[in-house]
Protein backbone atom coordinates (compact mmCIF):
# COMPACT_ATOMS: atom_id res chain seq x y z
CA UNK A 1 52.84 85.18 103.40
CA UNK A 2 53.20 86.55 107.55
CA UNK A 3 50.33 88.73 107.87
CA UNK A 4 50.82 91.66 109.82
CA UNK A 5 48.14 94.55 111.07
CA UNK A 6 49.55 97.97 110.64
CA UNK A 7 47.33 100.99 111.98
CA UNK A 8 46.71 103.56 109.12
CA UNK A 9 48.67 106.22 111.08
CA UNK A 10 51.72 103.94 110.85
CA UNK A 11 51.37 102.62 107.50
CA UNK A 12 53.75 105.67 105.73
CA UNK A 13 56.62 104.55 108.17
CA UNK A 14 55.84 101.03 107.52
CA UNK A 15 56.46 101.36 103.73
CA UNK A 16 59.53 103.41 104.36
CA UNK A 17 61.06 100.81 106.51
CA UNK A 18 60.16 98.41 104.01
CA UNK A 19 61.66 100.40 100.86
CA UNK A 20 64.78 100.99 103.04
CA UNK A 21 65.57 97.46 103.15
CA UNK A 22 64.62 96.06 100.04
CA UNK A 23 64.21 99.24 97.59
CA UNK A 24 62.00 101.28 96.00
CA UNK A 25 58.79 99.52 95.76
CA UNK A 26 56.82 99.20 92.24
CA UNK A 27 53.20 99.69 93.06
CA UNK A 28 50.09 98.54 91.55
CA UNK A 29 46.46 97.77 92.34
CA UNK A 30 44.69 94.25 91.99
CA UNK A 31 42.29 92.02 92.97
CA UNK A 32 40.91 94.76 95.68
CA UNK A 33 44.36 95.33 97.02
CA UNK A 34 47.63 97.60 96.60
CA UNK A 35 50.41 95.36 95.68
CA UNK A 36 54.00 96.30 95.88
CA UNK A 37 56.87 94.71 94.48
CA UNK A 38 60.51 95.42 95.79
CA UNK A 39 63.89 95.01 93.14
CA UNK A 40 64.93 92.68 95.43
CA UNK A 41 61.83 89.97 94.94
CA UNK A 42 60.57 90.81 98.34
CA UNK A 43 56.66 91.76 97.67
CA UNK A 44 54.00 92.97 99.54
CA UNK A 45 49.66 93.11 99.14
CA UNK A 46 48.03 95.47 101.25
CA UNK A 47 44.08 95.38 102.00
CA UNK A 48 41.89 97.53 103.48
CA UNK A 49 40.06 95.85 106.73
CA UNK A 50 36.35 94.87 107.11
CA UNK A 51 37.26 92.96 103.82
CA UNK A 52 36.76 96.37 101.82
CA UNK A 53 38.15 96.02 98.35
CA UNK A 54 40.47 98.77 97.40
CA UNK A 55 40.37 99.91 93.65
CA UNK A 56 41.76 103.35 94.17
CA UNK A 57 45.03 104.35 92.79
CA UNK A 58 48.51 102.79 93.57
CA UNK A 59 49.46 105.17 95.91
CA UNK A 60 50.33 104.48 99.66
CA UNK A 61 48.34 107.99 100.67
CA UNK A 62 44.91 106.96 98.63
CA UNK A 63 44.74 103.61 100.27
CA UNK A 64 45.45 105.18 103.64
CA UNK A 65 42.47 107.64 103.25
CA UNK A 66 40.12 104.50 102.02
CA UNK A 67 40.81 102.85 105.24
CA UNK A 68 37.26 103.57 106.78
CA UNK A 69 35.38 102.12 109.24
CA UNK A 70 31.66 101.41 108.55
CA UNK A 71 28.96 103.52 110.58
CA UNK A 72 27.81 100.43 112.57
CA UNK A 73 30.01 97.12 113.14
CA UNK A 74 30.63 94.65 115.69
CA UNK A 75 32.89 92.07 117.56
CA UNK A 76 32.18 88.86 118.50
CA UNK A 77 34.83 86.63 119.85
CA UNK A 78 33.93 83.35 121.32
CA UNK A 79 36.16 80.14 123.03
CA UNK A 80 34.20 77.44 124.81
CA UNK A 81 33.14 78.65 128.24
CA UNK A 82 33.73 82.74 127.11
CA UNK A 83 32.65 85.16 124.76
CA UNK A 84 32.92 89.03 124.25
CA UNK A 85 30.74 90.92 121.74
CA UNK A 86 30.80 94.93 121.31
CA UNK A 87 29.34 97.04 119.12
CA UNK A 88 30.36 100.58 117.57
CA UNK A 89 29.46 103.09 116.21
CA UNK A 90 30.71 105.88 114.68
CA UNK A 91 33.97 104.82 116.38
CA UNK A 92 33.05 104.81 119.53
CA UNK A 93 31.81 101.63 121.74
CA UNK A 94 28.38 101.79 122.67
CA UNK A 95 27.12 98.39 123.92
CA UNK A 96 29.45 95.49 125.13
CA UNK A 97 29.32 92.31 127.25
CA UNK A 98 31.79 89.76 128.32
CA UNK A 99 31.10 86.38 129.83
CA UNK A 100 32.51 83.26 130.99
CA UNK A 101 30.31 79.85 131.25
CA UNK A 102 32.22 76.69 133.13
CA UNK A 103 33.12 73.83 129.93
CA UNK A 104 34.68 70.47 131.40
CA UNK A 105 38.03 69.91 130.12
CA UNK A 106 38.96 66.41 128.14
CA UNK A 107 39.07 63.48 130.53
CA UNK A 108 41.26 60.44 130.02
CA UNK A 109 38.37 58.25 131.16
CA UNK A 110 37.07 55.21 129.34
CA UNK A 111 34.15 53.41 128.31
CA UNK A 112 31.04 54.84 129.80
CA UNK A 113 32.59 57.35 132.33
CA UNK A 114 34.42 58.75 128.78
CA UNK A 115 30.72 58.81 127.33
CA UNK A 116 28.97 60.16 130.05
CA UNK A 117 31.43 63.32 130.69
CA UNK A 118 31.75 64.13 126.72
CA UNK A 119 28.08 64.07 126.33
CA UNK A 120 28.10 66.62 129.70
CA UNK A 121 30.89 68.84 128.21
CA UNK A 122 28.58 68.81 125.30
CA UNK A 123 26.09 69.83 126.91
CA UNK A 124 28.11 72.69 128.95
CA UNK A 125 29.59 73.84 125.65
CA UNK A 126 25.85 73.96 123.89
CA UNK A 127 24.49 76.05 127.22
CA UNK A 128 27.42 78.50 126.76
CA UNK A 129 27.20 79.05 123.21
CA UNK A 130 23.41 80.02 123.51
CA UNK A 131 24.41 82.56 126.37
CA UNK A 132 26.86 83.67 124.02
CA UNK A 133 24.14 83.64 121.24
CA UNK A 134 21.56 85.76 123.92
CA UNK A 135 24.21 88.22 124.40
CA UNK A 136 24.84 89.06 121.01
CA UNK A 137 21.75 89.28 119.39
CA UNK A 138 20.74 92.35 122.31
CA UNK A 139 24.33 93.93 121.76
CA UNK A 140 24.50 93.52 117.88
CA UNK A 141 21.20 94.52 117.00
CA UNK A 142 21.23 95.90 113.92
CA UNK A 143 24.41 95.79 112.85
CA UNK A 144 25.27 93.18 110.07
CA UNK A 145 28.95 93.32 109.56
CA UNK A 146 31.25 92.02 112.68
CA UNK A 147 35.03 90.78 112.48
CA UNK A 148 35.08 87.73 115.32
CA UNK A 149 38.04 86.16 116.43
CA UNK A 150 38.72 82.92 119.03
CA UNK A 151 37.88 79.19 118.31
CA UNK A 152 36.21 79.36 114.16
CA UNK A 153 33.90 76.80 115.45
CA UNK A 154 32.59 78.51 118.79
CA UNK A 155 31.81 81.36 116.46
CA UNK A 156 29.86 79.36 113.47
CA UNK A 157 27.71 77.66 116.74
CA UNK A 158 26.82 81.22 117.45
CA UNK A 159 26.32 82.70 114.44
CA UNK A 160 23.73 79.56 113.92
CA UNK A 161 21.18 81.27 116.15
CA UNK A 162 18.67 82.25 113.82
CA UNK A 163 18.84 85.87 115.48
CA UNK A 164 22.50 86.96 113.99
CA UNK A 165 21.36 85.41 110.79
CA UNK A 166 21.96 89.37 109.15
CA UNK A 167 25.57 88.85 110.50
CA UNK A 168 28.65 88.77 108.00
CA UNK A 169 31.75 88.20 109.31
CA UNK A 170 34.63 89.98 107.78
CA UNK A 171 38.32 90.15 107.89
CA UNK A 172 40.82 89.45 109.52
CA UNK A 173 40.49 86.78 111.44
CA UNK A 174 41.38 87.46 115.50
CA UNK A 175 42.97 84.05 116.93
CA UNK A 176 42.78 85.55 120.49
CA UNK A 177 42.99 83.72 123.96
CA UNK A 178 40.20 83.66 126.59
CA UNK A 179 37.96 86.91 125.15
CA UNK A 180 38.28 89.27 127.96
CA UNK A 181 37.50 92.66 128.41
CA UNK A 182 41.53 93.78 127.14
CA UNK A 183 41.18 91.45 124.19
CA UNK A 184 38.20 92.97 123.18
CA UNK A 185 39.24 96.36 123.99
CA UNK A 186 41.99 95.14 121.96
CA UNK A 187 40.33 93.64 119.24
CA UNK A 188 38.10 96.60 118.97
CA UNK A 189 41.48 99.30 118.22
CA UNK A 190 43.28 96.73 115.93
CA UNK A 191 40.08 96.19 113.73
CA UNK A 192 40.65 99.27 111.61
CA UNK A 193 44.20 98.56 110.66
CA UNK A 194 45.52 97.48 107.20
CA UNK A 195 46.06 94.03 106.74
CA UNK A 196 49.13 93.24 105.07
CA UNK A 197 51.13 90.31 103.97
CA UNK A 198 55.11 90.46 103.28
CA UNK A 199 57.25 87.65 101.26
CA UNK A 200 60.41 88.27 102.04
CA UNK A 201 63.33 87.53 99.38
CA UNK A 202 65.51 84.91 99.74
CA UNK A 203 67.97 85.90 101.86
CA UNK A 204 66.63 89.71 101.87
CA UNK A 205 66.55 90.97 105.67
């Protein structure tokens, strides 16, 4: 199913856009999320974000008010060559840092010239991944929850530093671009929304 983030303070007109087009929805609540079902066949499962299950009632109001933020989380997006990590509290952002590190792009080289630069762009992506690392562990000290976003594998590379070993990512997933300061200042607002993923009908609009 499309997944789609919907801020809490959008999610009644969200629901009545939905109903509009494909009816009355029949709600329920399982497996940690609010599930709707349209007459139509068009469906819908709504979770809350940081990966919070949701076993409240099946109404759209209760799930909006369950839609809270920890005290303490953080962001950590990483690419090769640039990272961005913040940390908040009580909604508001109280450490960040943003950085970009030079990583070689592919080469269509051969034989040693080929070996020589990937084992140099190893080593540039290694160096900025432990800046990365450095600047993390200082900004998300003590915090233990974080939702990351960028390249999966950039991230797991920093999250390996023994230091952010208390670190749990949760959901959803951020496939951003280059993590600079407006992604994670974007990142950062779009954290808190519901996460929800629509199936359509055949032939419903």
């Amino acid at each position: 199913m499309p997944e789609v983030l919907v801020p809490v303070a959008r999610w009644p007109r969200w629901l009545a856009n939905f109903e509009a087009s494909h009816g009355t929805a029949d709600l329920v609540v399982g497996e940690g999320a609010l599930r709707g079902a349209a007459p139509d066949g068009s469906r819908f499962v709504v979770r809350l974000p940081f990966s919070r299950p949701y076993d409240g009632p099946p109404d759209p109001a209760a799930l909006a008010a369950a839609a809270v933020a920890p005290a303490g989380w953080g962001v950590l997006l990483v690419r090769k060559g640039g990272f961005a990590v913040a940390r908040i509290e009580r909604g508001s952002v109280v450490a960040s840092k943003t950085g970009q590190r030079h990583v070689q792009g592919r080469t269509k080289a051969g034989g040693q010239s080929q070996q020589r630069f990937a084992r140099r762009r190893a080593n540039q992506a290694r160096e900025a991944f432990e800046a990365a690392a450095d600047h993390a562990a200082r900004v998300l000290a003590g915090v233990d929850v974080v939702v990351a976003g960028g390249d999966r594998t950039a991230v797991t590379e920093v999250l390996a530093d023994p230091r952010l070993a208390p670190v749990r990512v949760v959901g959803p997933w951020f496939p951003v671009p280059d993590p600079r300061r407006a992604v994670l200042e974007k990142v950062v607002a779009d954290a808190g929304a519901l996460v929800v993923d629509v199936e359509n009908a055949p032939g419903a609009p």
